[in-house]
N, C-alpha and C. Protein backbone atom coordinates (compact mmCIF):
# COMPACT_ATOMS: atom_id res chain seq x y z
N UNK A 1 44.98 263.02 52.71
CA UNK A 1 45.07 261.57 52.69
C UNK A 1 44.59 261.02 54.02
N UNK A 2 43.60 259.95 53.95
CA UNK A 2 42.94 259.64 55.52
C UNK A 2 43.86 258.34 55.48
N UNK A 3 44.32 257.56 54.85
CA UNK A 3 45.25 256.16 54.81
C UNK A 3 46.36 256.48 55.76
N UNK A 4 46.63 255.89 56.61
CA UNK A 4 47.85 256.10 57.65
C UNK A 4 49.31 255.34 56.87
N UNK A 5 50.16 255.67 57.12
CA UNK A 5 51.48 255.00 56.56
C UNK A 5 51.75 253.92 57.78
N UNK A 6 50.92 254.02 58.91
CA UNK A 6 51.52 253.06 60.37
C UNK A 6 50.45 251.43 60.20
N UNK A 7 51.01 250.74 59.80
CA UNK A 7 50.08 249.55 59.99
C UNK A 7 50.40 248.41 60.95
N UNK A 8 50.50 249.07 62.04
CA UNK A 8 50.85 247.86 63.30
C UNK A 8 49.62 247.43 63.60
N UNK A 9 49.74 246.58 64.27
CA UNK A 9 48.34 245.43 64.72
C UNK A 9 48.92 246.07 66.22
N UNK A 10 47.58 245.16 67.32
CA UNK A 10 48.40 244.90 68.15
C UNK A 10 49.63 244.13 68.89
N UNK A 11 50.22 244.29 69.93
CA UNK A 11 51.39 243.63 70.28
C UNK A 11 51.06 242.26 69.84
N UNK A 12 49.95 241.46 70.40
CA UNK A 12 49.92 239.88 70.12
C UNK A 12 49.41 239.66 68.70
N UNK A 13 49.66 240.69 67.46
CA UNK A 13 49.55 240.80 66.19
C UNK A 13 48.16 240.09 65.74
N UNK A 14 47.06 240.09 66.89
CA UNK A 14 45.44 239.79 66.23
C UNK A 14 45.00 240.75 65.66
N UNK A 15 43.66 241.13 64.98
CA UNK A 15 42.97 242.13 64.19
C UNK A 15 42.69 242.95 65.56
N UNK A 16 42.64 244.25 65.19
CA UNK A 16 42.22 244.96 66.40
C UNK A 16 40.46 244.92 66.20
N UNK A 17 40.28 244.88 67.67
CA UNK A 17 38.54 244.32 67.46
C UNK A 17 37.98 245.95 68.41
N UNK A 18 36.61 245.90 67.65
CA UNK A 18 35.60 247.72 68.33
C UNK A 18 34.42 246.88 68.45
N UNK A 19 33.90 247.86 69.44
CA UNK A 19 32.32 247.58 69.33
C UNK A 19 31.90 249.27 69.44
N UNK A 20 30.69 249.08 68.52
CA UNK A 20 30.42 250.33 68.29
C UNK A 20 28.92 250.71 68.81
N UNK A 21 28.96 251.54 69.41
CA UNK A 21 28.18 251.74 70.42
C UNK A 21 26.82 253.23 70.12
N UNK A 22 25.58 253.14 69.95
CA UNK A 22 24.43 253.79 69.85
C UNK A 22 24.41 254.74 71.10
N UNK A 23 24.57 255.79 71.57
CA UNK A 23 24.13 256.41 72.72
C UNK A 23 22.74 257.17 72.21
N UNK A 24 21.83 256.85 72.60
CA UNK A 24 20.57 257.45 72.05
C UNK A 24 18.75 256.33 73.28
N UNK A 25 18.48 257.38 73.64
CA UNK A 25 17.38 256.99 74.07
C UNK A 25 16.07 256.57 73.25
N UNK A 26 16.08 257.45 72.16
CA UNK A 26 14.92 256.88 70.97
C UNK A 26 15.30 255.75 70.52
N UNK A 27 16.63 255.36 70.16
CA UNK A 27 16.89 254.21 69.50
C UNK A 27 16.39 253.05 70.60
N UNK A 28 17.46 253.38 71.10
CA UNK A 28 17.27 252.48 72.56
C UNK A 28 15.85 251.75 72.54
N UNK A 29 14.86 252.43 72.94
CA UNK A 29 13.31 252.08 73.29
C UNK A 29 12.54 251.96 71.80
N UNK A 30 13.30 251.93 70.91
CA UNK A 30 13.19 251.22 69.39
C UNK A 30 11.83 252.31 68.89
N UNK A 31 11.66 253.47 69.01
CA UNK A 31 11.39 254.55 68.62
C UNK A 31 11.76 255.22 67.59
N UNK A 32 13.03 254.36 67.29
CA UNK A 32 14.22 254.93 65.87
C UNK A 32 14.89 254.04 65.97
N UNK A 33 15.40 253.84 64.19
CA UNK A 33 15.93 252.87 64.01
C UNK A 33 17.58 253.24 63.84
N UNK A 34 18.31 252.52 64.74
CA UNK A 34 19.98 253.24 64.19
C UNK A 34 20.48 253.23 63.03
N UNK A 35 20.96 253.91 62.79
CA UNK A 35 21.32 253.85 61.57
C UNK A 35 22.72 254.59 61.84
N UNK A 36 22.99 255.03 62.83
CA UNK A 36 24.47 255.85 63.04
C UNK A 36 25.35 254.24 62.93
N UNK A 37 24.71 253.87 64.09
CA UNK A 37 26.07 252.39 64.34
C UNK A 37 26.19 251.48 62.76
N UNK A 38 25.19 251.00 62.20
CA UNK A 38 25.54 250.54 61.19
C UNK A 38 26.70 251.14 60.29
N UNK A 39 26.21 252.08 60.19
CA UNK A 39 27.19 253.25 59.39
C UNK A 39 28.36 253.26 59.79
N UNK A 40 28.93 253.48 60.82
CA UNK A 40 30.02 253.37 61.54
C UNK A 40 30.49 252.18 61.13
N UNK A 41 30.14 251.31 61.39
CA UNK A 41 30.61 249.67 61.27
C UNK A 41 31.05 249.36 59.89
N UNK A 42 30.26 249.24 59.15
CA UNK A 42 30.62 249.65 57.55
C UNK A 42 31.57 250.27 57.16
N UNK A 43 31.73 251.79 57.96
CA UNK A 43 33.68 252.32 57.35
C UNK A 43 34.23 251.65 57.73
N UNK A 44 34.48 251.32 59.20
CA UNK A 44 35.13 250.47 59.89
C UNK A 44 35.63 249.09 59.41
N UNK A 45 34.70 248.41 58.81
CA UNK A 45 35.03 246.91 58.41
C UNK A 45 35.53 247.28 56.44
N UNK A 46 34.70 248.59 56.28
CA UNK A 46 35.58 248.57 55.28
C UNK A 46 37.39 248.88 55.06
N UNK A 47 37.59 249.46 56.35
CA UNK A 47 39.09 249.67 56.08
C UNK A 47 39.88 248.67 56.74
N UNK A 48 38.73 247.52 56.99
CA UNK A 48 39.93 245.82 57.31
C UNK A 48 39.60 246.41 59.10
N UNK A 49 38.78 246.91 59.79
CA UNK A 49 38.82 246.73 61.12
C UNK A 49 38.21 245.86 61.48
N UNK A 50 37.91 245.06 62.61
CA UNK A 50 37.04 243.94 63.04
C UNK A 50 35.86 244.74 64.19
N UNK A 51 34.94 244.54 63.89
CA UNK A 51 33.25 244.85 64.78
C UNK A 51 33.51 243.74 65.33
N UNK A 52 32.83 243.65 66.47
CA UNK A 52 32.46 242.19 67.20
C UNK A 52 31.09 242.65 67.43
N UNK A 53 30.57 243.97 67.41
CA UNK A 53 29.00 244.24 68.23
C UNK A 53 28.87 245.59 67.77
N UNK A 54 27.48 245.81 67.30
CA UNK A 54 26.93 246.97 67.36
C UNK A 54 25.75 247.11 68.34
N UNK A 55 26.04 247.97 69.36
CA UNK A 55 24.89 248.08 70.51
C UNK A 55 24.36 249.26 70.66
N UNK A 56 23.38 249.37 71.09
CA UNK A 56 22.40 250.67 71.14
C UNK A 56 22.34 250.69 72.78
N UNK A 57 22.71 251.91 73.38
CA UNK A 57 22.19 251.70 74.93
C UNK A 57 21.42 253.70 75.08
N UNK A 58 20.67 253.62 76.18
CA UNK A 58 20.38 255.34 76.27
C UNK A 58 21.11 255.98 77.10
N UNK A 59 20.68 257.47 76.78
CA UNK A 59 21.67 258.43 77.22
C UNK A 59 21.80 258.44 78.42
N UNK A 60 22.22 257.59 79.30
CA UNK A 60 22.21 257.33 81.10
C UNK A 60 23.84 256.88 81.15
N UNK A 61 24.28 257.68 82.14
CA UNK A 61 25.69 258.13 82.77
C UNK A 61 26.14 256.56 82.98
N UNK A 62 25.19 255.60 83.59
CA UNK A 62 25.44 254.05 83.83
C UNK A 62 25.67 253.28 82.98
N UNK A 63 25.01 253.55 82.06
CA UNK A 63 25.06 252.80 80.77
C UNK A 63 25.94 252.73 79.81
N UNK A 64 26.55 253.72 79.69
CA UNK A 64 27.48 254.73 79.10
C UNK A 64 28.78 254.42 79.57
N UNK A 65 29.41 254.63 80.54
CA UNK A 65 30.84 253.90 81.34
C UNK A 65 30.55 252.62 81.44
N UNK A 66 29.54 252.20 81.60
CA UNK A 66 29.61 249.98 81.68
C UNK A 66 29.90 249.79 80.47
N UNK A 67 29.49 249.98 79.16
CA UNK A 67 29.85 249.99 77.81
C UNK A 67 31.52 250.06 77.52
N UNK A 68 31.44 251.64 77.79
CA UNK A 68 32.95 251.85 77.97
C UNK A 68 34.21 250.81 78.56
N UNK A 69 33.40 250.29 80.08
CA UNK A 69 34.94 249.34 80.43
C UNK A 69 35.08 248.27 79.96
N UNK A 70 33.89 247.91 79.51
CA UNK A 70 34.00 246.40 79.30
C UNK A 70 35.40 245.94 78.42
N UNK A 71 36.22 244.96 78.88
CA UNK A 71 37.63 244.85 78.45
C UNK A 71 37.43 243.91 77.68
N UNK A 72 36.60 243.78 76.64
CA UNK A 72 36.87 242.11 75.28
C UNK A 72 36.72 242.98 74.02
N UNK A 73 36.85 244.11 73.96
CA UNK A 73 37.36 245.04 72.64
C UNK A 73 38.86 245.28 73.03
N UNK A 74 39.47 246.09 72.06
CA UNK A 74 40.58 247.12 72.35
C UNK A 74 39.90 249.02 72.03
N UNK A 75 38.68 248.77 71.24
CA UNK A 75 38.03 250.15 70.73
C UNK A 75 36.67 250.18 71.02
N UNK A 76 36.33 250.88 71.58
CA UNK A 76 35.09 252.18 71.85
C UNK A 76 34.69 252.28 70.74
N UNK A 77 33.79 252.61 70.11
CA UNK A 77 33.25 253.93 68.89
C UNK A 77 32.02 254.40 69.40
N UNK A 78 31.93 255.28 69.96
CA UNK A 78 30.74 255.87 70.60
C UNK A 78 29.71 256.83 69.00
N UNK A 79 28.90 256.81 68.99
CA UNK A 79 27.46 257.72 68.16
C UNK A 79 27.10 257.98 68.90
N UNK A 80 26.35 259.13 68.82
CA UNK A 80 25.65 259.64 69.73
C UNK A 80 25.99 260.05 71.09
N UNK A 81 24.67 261.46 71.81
CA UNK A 81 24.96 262.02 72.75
C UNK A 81 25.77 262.58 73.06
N UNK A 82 26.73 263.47 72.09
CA UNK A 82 27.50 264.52 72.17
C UNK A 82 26.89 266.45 72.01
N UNK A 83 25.64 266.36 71.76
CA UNK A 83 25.31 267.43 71.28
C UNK A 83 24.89 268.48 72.69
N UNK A 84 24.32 269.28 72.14
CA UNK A 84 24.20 270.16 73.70
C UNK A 84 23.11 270.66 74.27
N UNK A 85 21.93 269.46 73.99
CA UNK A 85 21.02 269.27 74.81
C UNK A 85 21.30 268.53 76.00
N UNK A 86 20.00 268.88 76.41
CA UNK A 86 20.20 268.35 78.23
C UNK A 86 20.65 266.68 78.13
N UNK A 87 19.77 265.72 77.28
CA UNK A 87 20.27 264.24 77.68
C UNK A 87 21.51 264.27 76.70
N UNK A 88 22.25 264.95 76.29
CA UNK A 88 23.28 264.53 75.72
C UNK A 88 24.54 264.51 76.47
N UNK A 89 24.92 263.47 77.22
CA UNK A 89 25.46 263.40 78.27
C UNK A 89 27.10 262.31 77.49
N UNK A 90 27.29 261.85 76.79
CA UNK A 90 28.44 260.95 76.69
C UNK A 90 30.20 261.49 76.59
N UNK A 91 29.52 262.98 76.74
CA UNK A 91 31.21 263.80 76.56
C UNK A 91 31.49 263.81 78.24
N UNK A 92 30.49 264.08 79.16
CA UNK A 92 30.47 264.54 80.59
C UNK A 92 30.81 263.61 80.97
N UNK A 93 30.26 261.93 80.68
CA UNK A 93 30.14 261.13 81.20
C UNK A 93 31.54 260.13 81.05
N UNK A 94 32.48 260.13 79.65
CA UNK A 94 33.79 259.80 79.54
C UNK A 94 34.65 260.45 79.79
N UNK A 95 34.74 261.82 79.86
CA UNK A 95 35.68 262.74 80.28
C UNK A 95 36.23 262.45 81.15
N UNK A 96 35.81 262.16 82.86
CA UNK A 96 36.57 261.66 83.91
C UNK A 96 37.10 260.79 83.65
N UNK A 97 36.40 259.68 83.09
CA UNK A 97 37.69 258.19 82.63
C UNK A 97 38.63 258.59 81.81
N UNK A 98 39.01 259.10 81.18
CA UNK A 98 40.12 259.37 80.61
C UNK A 98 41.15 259.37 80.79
N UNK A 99 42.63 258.41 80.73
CA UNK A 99 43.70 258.25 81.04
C UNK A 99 45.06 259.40 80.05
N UNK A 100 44.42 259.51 79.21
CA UNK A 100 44.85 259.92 77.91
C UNK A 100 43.55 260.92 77.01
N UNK A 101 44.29 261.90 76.29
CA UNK A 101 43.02 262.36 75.76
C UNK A 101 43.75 262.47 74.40
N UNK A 102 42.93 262.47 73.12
CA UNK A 102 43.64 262.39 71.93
C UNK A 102 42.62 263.75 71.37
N UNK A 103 42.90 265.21 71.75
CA UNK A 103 42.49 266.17 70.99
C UNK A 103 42.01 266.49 69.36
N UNK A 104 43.40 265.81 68.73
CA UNK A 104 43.64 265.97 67.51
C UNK A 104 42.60 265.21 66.93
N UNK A 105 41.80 264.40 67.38
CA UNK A 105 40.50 263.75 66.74
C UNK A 105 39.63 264.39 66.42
N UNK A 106 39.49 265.31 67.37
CA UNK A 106 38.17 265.95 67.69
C UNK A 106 38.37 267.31 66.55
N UNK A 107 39.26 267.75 66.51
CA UNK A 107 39.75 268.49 65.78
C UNK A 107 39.73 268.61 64.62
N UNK A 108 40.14 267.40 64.21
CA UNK A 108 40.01 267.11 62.79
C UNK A 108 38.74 266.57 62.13
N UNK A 109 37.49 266.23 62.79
CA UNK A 109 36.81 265.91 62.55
C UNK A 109 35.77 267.14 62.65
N UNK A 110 36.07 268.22 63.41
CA UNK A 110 35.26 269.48 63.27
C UNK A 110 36.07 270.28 61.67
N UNK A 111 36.93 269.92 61.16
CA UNK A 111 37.56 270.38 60.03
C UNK A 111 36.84 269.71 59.25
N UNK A 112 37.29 268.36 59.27
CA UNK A 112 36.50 267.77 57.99
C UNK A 112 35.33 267.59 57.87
N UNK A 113 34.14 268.02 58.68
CA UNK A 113 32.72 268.25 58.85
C UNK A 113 32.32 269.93 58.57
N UNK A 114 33.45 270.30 58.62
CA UNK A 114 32.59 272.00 58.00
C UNK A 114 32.21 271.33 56.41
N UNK A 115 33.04 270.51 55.93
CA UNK A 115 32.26 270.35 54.38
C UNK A 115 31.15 269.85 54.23
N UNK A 116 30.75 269.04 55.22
CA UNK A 116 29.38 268.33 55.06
C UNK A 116 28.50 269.66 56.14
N UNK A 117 28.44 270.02 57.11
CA UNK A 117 27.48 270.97 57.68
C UNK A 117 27.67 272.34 57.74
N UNK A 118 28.94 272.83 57.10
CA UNK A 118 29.24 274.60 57.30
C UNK A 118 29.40 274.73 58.57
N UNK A 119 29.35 276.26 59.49
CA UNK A 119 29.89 275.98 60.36
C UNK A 119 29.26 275.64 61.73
N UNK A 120 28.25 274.32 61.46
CA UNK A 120 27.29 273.98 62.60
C UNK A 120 28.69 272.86 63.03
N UNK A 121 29.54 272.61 62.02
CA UNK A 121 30.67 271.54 62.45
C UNK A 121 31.02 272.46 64.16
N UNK A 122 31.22 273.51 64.21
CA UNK A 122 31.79 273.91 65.94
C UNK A 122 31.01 273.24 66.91
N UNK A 123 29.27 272.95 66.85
CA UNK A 123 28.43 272.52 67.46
C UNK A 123 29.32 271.14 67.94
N UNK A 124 29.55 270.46 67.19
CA UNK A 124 30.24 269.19 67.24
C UNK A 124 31.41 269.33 68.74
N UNK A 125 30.66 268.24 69.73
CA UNK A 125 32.08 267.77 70.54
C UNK A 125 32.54 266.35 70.86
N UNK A 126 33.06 266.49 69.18
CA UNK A 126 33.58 264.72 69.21
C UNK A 126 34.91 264.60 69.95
N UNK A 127 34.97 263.87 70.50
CA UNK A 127 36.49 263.93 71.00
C UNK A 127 37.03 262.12 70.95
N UNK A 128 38.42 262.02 71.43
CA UNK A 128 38.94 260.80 71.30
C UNK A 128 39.82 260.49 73.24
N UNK A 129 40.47 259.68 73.39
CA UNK A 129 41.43 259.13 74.46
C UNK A 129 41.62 257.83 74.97
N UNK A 130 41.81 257.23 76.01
CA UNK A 130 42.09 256.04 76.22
C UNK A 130 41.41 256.16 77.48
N UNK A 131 40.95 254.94 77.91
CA UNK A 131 39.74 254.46 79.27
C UNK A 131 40.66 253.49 79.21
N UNK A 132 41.33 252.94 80.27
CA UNK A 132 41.51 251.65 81.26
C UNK A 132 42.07 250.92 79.90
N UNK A 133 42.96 251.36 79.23
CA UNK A 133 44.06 250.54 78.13
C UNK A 133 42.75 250.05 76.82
N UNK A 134 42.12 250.94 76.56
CA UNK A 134 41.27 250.79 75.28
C UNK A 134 41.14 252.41 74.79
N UNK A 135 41.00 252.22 73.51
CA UNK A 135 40.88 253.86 72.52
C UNK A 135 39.03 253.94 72.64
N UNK A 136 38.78 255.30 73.06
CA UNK A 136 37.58 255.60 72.99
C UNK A 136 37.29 256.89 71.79
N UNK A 137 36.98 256.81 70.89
CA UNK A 137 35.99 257.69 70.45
C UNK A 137 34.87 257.85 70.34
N UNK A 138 34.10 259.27 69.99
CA UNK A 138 32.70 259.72 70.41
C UNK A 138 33.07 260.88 69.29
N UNK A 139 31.38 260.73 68.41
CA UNK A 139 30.83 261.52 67.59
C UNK A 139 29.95 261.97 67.66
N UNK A 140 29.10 263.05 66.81
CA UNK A 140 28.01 262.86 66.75
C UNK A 140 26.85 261.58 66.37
N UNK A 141 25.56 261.31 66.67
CA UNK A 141 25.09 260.28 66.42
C UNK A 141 24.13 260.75 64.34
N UNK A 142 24.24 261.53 63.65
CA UNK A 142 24.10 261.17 62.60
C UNK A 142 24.68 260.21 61.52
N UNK A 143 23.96 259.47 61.22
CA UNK A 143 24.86 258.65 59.91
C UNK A 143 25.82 259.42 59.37
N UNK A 144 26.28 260.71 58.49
CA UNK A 144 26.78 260.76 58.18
C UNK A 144 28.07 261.27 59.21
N UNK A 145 27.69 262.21 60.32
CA UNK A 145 28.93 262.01 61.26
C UNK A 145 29.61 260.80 61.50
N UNK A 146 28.81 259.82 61.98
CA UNK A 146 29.77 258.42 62.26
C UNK A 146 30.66 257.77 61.35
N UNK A 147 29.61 257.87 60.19
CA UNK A 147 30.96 257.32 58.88
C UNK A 147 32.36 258.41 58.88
N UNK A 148 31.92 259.59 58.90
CA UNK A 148 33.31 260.23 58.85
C UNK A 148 33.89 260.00 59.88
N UNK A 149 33.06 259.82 61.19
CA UNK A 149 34.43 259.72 62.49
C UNK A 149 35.19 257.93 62.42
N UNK A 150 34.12 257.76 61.87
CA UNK A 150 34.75 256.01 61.84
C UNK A 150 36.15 255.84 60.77
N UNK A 151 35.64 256.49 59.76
CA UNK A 151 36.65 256.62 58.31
C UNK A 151 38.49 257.21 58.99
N UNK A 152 37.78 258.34 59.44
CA UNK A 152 39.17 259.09 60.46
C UNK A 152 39.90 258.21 61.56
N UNK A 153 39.02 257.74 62.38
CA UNK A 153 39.76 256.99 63.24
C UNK A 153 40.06 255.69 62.80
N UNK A 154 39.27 254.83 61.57
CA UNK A 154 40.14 253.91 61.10
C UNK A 154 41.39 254.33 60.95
N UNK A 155 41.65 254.99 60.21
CA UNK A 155 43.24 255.17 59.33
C UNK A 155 44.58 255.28 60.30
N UNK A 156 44.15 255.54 62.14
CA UNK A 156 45.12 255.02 63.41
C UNK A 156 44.71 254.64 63.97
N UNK A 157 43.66 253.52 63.70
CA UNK A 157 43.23 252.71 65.01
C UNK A 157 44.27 251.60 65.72
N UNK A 158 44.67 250.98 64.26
CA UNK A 158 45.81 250.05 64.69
C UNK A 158 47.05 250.84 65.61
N UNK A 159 47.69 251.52 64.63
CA UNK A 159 48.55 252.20 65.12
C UNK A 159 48.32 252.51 66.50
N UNK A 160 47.32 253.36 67.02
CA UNK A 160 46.58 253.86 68.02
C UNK A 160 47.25 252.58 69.38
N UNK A 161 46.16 251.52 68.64
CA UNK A 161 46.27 250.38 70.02
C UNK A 161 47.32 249.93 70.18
N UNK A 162 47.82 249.77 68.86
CA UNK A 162 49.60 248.89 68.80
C UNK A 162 50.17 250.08 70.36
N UNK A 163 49.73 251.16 70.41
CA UNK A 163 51.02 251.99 71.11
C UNK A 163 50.31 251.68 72.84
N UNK A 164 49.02 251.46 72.74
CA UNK A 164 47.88 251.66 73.81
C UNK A 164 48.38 250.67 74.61
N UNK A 165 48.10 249.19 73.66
CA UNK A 165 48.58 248.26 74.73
C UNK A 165 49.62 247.39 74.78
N UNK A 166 50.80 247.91 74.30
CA UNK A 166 52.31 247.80 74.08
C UNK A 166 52.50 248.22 75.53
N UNK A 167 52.08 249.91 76.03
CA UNK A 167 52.33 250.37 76.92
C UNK A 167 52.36 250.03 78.14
């Protein structure tokens, strides 16, 4: 069951708001068209979450944490730049910010991706945590990775922030 039984909002009981974020240099320089972030956004707004932005930025360490702090979301959704080529830099590059790390994301999303890729799912280093009182997750940048990481982390996002910025 991906439906959470926890349906808190946050403390000041608004919609919890994401921006979902492209890490990709082809996209970026419009070489390719995204199609991860759309995708993402779509589970997302389908399970009642609020998008405010889907942005594309490239795989640069700067680009990547300015995204990250910006404080007029409560959620991250990172695509892209997790894989383990050289510019795939967005696991290296959030790791130090991390106040909090939420394992069990990453985890479960290398589980529920052996069904869609067998076991290239280990390749995968999606992970989840909290930056500066906001939830960050990071997937792979394929369409169909993002919908599943989006689908998964819908079902505690609320919950997630309700506890994030209660705290």
């Amino acid at each position: 069951m991906l439906v959470s039984d926890h349906h808190h909002r946050p403390p000041d009981d608004r919609p919890v708001t994401v921006r979902v974020v492209t890490v990709s240099d082809r996209c970026h320089s419009g070489e390719r068209e995204d199609r991860s972030g759309p995708a993402a956004r779509d589970e997302l707004e389908h399970a009642g979450i609020t998008v405010v932005e889907v942005r594309v930025v490239p795989d640069e360490p700067d680009a990547v944490r300015s995204v990250v702090q910006e404080k007029d979301v409560d959620v991250v959704f990172c695509t892209g730049g997790t894989g383990v080529g050289p510019r795939d830099i967005t696991i290296e590059t959030l790791e130090p910010l991390l106040d909090k790390t939420l394992p069990g994301f990453g985890e479960l999303f290398r589980a529920r991706s052996v069904e869609q890729v067998g076991t290239a799912a280990f390749l995968s280093r999606a992970m989840a945590g909290v930056v500066a009182g906001r939830a960050v997750f990071c997937v792979p940048g394929s369409p169909k990775a993002a919908a599943l990481g989006a689908r998964l982390a819908a079902s505690e996002m609320a919950h997630l922030v309700f506890h994030v910025l209660k705290g």
